[in-house]
Protein backbone atom coordinates (compact mmCIF):
# COMPACT_ATOMS: atom_id res chain seq x y z
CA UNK A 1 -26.36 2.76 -38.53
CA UNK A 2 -29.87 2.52 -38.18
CA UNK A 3 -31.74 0.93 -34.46
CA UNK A 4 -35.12 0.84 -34.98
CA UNK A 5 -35.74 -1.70 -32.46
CA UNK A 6 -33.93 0.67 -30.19
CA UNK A 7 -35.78 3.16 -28.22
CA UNK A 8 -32.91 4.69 -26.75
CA UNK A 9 -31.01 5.47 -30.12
CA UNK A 10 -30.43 9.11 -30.31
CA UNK A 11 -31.72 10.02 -27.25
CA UNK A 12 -29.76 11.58 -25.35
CA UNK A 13 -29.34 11.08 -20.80
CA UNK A 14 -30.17 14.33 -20.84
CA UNK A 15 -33.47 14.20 -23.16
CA UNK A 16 -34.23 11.31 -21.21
CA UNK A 17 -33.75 12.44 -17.83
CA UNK A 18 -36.11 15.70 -18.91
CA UNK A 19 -38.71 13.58 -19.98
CA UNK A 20 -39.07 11.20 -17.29
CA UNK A 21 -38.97 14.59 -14.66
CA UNK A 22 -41.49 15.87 -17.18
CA UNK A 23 -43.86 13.01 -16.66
CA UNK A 24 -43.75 11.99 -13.39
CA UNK A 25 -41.58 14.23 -11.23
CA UNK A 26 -39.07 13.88 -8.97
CA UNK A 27 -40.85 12.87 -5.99
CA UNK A 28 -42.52 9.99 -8.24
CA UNK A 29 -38.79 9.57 -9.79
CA UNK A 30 -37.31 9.15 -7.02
CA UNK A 31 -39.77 6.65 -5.53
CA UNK A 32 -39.83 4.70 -8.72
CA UNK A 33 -35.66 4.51 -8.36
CA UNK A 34 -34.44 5.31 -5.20
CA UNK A 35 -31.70 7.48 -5.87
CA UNK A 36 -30.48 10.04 -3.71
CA UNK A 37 -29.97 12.27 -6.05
CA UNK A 38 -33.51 12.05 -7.26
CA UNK A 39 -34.74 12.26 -3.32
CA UNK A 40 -33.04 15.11 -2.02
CA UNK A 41 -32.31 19.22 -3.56
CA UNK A 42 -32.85 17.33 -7.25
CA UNK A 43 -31.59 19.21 -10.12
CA UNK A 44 -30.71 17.86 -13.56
CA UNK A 45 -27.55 18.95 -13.62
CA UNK A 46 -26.37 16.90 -10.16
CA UNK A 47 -28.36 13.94 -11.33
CA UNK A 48 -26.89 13.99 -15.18
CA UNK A 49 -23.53 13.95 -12.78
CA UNK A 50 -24.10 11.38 -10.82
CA UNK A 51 -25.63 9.37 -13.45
CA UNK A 52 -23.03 9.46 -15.86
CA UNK A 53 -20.50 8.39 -13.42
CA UNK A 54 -22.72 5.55 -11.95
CA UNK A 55 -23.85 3.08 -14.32
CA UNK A 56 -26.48 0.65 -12.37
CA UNK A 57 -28.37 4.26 -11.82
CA UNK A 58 -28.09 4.91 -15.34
CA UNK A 59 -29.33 1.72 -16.46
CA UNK A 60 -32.70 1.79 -14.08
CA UNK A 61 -33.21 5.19 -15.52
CA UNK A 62 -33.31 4.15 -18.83
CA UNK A 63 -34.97 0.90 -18.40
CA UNK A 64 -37.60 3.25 -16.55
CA UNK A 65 -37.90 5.17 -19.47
CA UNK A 66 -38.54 2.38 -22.15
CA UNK A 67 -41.14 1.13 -20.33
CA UNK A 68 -43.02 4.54 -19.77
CA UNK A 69 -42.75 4.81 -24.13
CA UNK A 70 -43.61 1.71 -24.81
């Protein structure tokens, strides 16, 4: 099914969380959403973990990222 009003369709956490490190960081990521796992030793991997499990995180991330795209 097609989303074109959908910014987020076939993007992956992943893809997403690699961009938004790409653009700003994660000192700048981690101020923007203060997560821990953003804050302190960040890797991708721990925070694809944690954000997974943890949906409020996972929905600031990706309302983060639709508004840095748009």
């Amino acid at each position: 099914m097609s989303q074109p009003n959908n910014p987020l369709h076939g993007k992956t956490l992943d893809a997403i969380l690699n961009e938004l490190v790409a653009r700003y960081g994660w000192a700048e990521l981690g101020y923007r959403i203060r997560i821990n796992c953003f804050l302190d030793n960040p890797s991708v991997n721990s925070s694809l973990k944690f954000l997974r499990k943890t949906e409020w995180a996972r929905k600031k991330v990706e309302e983060l990222y639709v508004k840095s795209t748009t």
